[in-house]
Protein backbone atom coordinates (compact mmCIF):
# COMPACT_ATOMS: atom_id res chain seq x y z
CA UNK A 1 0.00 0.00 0.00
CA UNK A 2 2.85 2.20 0.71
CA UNK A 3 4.71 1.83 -3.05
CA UNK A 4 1.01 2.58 -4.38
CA UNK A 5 0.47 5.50 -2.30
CA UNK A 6 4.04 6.95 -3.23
CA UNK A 7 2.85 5.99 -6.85
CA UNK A 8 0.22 7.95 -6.66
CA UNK A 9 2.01 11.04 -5.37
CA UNK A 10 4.53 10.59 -8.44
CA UNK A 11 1.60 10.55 -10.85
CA UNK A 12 -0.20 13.72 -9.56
CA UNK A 13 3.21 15.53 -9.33
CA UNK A 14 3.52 15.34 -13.18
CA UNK A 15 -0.09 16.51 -13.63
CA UNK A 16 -2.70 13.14 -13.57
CA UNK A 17 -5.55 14.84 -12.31
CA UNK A 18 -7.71 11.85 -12.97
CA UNK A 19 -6.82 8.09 -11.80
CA UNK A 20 -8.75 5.12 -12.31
CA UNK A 21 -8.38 3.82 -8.39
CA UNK A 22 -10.43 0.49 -9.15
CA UNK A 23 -7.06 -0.14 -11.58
CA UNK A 24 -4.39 0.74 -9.83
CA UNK A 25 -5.80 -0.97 -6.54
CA UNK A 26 -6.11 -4.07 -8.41
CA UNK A 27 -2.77 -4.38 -9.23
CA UNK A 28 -1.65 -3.34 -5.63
CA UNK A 29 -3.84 -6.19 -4.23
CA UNK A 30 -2.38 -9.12 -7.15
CA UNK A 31 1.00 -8.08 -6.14
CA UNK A 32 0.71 -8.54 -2.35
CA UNK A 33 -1.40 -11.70 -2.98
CA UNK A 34 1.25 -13.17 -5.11
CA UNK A 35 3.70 -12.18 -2.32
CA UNK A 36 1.40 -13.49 0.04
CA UNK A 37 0.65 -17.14 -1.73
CA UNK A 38 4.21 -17.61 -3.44
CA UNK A 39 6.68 -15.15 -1.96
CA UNK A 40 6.91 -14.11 -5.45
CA UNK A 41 7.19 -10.48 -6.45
CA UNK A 42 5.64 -9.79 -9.49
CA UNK A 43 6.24 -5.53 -9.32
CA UNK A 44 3.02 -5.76 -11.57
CA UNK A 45 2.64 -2.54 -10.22
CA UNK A 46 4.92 -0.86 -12.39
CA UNK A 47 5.94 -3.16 -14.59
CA UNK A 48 3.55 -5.80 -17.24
CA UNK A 49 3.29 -9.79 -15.76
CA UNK A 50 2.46 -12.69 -18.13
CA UNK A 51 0.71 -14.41 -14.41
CA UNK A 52 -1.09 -10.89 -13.53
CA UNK A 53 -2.14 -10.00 -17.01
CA UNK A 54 -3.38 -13.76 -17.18
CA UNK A 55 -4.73 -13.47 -13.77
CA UNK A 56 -6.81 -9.90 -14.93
CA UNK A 57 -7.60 -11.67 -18.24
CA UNK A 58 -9.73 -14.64 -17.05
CA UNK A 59 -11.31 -12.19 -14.65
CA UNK A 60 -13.14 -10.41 -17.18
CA UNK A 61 -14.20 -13.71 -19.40
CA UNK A 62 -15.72 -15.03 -16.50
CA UNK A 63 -17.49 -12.64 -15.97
CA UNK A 64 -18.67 -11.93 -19.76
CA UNK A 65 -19.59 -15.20 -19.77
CA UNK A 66 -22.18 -15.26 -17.19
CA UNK A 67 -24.07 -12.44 -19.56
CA UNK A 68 -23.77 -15.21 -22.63
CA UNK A 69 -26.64 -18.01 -21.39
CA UNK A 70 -25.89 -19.94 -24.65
CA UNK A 71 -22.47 -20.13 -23.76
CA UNK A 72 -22.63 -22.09 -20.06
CA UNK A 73 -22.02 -25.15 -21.99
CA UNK A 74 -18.52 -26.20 -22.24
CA UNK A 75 -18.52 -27.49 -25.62
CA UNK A 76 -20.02 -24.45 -27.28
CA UNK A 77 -17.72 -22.17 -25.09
CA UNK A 78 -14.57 -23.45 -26.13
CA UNK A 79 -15.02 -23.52 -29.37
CA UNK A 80 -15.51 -19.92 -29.45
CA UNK A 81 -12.09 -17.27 -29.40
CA UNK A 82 -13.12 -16.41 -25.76
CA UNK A 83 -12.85 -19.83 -24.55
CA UNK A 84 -9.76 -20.37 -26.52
CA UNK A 85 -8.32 -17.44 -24.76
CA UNK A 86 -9.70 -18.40 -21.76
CA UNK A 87 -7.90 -21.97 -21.71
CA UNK A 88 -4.33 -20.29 -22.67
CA UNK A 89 -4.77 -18.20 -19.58
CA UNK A 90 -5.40 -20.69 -17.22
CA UNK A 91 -2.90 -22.70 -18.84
CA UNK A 92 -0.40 -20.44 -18.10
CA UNK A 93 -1.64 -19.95 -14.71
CA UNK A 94 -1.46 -23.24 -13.65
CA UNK A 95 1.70 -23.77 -15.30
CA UNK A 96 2.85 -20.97 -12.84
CA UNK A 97 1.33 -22.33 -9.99
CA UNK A 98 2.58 -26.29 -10.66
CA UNK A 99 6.17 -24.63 -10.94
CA UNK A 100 6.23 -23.11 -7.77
CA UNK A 101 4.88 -26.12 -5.70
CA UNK A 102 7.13 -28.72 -7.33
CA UNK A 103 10.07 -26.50 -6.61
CA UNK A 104 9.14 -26.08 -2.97
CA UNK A 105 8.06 -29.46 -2.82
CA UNK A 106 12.47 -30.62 -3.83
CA UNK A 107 13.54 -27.96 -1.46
CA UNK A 108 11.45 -29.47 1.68
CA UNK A 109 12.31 -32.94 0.39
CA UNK A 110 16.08 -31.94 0.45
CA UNK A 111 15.83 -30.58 4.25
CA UNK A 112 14.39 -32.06 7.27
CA UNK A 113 10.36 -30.40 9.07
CA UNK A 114 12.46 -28.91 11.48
CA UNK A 115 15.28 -27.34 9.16
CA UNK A 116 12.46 -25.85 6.74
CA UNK A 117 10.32 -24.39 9.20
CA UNK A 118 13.55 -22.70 11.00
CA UNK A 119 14.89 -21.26 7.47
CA UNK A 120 10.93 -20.16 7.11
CA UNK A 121 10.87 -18.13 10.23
CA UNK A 122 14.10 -16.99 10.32
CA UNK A 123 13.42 -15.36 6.90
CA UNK A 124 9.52 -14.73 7.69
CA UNK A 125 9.05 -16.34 4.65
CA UNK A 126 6.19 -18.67 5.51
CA UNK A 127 3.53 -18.69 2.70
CA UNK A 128 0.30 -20.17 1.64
CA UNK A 129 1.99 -22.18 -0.58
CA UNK A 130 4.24 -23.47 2.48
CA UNK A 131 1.29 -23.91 4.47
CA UNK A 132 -0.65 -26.25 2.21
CA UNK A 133 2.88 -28.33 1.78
CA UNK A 134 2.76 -29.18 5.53
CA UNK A 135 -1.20 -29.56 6.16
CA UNK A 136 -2.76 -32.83 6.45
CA UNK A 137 -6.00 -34.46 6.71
CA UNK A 138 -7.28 -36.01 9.95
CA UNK A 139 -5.90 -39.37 8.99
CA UNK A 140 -2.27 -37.80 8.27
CA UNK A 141 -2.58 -37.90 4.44
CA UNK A 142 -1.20 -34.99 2.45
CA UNK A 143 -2.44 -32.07 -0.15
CA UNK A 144 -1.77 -33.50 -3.76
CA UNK A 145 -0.43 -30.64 -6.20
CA UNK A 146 -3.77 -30.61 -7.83
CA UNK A 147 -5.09 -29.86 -4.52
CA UNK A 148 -2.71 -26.92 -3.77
CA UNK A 149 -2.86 -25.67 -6.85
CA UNK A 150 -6.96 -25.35 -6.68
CA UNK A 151 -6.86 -23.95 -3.49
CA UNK A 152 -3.66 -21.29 -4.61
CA UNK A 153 -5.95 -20.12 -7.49
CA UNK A 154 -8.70 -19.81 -5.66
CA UNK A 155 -7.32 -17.36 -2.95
CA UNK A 156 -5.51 -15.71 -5.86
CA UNK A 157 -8.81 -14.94 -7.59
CA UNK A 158 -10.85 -14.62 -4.77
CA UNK A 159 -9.11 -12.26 -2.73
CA UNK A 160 -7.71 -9.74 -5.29
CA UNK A 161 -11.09 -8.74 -7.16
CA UNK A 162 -13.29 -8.70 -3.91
CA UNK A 163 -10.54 -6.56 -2.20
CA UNK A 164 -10.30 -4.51 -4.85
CA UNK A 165 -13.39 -3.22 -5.05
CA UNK A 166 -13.84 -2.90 -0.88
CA UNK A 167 -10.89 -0.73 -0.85
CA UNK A 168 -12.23 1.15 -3.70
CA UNK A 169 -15.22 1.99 -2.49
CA UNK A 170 -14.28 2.87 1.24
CA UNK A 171 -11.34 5.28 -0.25
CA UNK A 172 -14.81 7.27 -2.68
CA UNK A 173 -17.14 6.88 0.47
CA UNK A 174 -15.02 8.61 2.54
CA UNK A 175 -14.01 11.27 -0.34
CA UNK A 176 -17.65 11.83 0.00
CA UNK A 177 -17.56 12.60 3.99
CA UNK A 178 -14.13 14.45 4.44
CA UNK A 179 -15.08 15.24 7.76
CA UNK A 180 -15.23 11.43 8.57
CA UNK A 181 -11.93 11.32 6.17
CA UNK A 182 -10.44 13.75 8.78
CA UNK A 183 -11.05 11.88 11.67
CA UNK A 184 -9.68 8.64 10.33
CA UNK A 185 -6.82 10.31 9.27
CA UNK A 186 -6.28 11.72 12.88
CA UNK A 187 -7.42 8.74 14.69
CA UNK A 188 -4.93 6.76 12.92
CA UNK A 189 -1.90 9.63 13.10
CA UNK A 190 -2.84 10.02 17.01
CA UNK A 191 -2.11 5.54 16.95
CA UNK A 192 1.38 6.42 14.92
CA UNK A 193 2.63 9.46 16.92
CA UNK A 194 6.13 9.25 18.52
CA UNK A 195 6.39 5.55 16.85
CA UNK A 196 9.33 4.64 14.42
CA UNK A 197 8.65 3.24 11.89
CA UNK A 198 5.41 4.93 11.86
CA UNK A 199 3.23 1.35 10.42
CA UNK A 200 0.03 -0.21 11.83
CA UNK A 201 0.59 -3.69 13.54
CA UNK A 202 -2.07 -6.63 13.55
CA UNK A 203 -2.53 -5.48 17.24
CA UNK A 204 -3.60 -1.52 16.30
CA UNK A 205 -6.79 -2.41 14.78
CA UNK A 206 -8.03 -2.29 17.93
CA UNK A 207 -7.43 1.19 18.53
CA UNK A 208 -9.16 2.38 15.56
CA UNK A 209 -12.78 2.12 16.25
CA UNK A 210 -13.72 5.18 13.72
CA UNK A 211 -11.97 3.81 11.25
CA UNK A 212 -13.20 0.40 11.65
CA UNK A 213 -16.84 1.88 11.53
CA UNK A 214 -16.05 3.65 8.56
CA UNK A 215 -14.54 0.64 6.91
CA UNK A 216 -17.41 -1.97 8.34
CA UNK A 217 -20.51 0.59 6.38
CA UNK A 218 -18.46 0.86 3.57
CA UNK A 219 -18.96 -3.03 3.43
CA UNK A 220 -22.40 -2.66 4.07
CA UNK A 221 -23.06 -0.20 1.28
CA UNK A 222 -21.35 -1.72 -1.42
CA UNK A 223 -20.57 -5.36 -0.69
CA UNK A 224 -17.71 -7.45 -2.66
CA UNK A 225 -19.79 -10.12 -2.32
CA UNK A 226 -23.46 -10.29 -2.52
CA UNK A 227 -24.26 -14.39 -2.44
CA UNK A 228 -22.51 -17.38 -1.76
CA UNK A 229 -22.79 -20.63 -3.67
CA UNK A 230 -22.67 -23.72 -2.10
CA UNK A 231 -23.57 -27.28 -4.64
CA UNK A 232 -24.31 -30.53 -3.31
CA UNK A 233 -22.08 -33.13 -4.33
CA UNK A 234 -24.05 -36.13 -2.76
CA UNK A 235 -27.63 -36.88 -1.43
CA UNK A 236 -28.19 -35.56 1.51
CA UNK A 237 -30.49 -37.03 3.76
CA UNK A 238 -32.27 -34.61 6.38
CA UNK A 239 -33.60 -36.04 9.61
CA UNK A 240 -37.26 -36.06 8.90
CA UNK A 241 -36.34 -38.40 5.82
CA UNK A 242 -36.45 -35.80 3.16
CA UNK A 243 -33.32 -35.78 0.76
CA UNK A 244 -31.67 -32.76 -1.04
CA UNK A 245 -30.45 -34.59 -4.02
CA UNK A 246 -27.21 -34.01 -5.27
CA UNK A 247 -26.79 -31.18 -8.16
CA UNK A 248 -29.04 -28.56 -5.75
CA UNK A 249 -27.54 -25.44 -5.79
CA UNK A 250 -27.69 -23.47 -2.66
CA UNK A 251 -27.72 -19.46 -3.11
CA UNK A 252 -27.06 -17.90 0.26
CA UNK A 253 -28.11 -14.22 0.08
CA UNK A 254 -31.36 -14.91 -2.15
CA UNK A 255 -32.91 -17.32 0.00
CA UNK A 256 -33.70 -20.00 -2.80
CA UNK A 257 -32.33 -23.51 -3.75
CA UNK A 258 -32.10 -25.00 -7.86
CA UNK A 259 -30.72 -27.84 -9.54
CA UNK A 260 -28.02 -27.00 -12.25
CA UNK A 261 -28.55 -27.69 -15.83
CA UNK A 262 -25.63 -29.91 -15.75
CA UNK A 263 -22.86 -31.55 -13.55
C-alpha cells in the first residue's frame, strides 16, 4: 500500500488529475497476494506480468460469460475465441502455480520439518503455498499438487477482485464525507505518533474504532460479495427423511435452492 500511495504522489506531481483507483488498486492487491501465496514479487505494479495479465484476463471472461446463457455449456464455449483465450490463460496460470509447488516441494524434500520451518521463520518467509505443503487431513494424508494448486488459485482470484473493489469503495465513500476522512486520518496519526517506523501492527486495529466503523458501512453499502454458492455433491439425507439430491444449488443471500442444468 505504501509503493502505491508513493505511486500515486509521483503521478499527480507530473499533472494526472484523474486516476482510475479500481485499476491501480487491483494491481496493488495481485502483487501482495502473489507475495502473500508464493513469496513471489511480481512488481506488476509498475511493470507488465504474463501471471497478472493472465490473472486480470480470465477475470473479465468469466465474468462476460455469465451475460452469454448460450455459452454455459462447455462445448459451445470453447469452441468460441473467448474460450480459446480463456484456456491459454489458465494454462499459463497453472503452469505458474505447478512450478512453484514442485520446486518447494524438492527444497522441503532436500531438508528435514524442522530445518524448513527454521529457514521459514528466520526469513519470515512462511507462505500459503508453504502452508498447504505441511497440512494434512485427519488421517495424516497430504495435499496433492492438484489440490494446492486449486486452493492457490482460488485465494488468488478470490481475494484480489473482492478486495479490490472494498478498498475502492471505502477510499470514494469517505471522499464523499471528508469530515469522517479527517477523523480517520487523525485517529490513525494520534495511533502512529512518537512511533518509528510509523506502520500499523495486527494489534492496532483495535485502537481504531472510527476507522473500523467507517470501513465496516463501507462493506455494508457496497458489498464485494453479494451471495454465496454452495452445490451438493451427494444426497443428503435430512432427519425427517427428506433428501436434497445431489446437483441442488444453494444461493445464500437470495434465499432460494435450484438444480443446475448440468454436472
Amino acid at each position: 500500500m505504501c509503493f502505491l500511495c508513493a505511486k500515486w504522489q509521483r503521478l499527480t506531481t507530473k499533472g494526472t488529475a484523474c486516476l482510475d483507483m479500481l485499476e491501480h488498486i487491483s494491481l496493488m492487491t495481485l502483487d501482495s497476494l502473489q507475495n502473500c501465496v508464493f513469496s513471489f514479487d511480481s512488481n506488476c505494479q509498475e511493470s507488465p506480468s504474463e501471471y497478472i495479465a493472465a490473472i486480470q484476463e480470465l477475470s473479465s471472461l468469466i465474468v462476460k460469460r455469465h451475460h452469454q446463457l448460450f455459452l454455459y455449456l462447455d462445448f459451445l464455449y470453447y469452441c468460441t475465441a473467448d474460450g480459446r483465450r480463456f484456456r491459454k490463460a489458465c494454462d499459463l496460470v497453472h503452469n505458474f502455480t505447478d512450478a512453484v509447488i514442485r520446486e518447494r516441494r524438492r527444497t522441503l524434500s532436500s531438508q528435514n520439518l524442522d530445518e524448513f520451518l527454521k529457514s521459514k521463520t528466520k526469513s519470515k518467509t512462511l507462505d500459503f503455498i508453504d502452508v498447504l505443503l505441511l497440512a494434512k487431513d485427519e488421517h495424516g494424508k497430504e495435499l496433492s499438487d492438484e489440490d494446492i494448486r486449486a486452493e492457490a488459485d482460488t485465494f488468488m482470484f478470490g481475494g484480489h477482485d473482492t478486495t479490490a473493489s472494498a478498498l475502492s469503495w471505502i477510499l470514494y465513500n469517505l471522499a464523499r464525507h471528508p469530515e469522517y476522512q479527517e477523523r480517520c486520518r487523525q485517529e490513525v496519526q494520534e495511533l502512529l505518533r512518537d512511533r518509528e517506523p510509523q506502520e500499523i501492527e495486527w494489534d492496532d486495529l483495535a485502537q481504531l474504532p472510527f476507522l473500523t466503523m467507517c470501513i465496516k458501512e463501507s462493506l455494508r453499502l457496497h458489498p464485494p460479495v453479494i451471495d454465496l454458492l454452495r452445490r451438493c455433491t451427494r444426497d443428503i439425507v435430512l432427519p425427517d427423511g427428506r433428501v436434497i439430491p445431489k446437483g441442488v444449488l444453494k444461493v445464500k443471500g437470495e434465499g432460494r435452492s435450484r438444480r443446475e442444468a448440468s454436472e
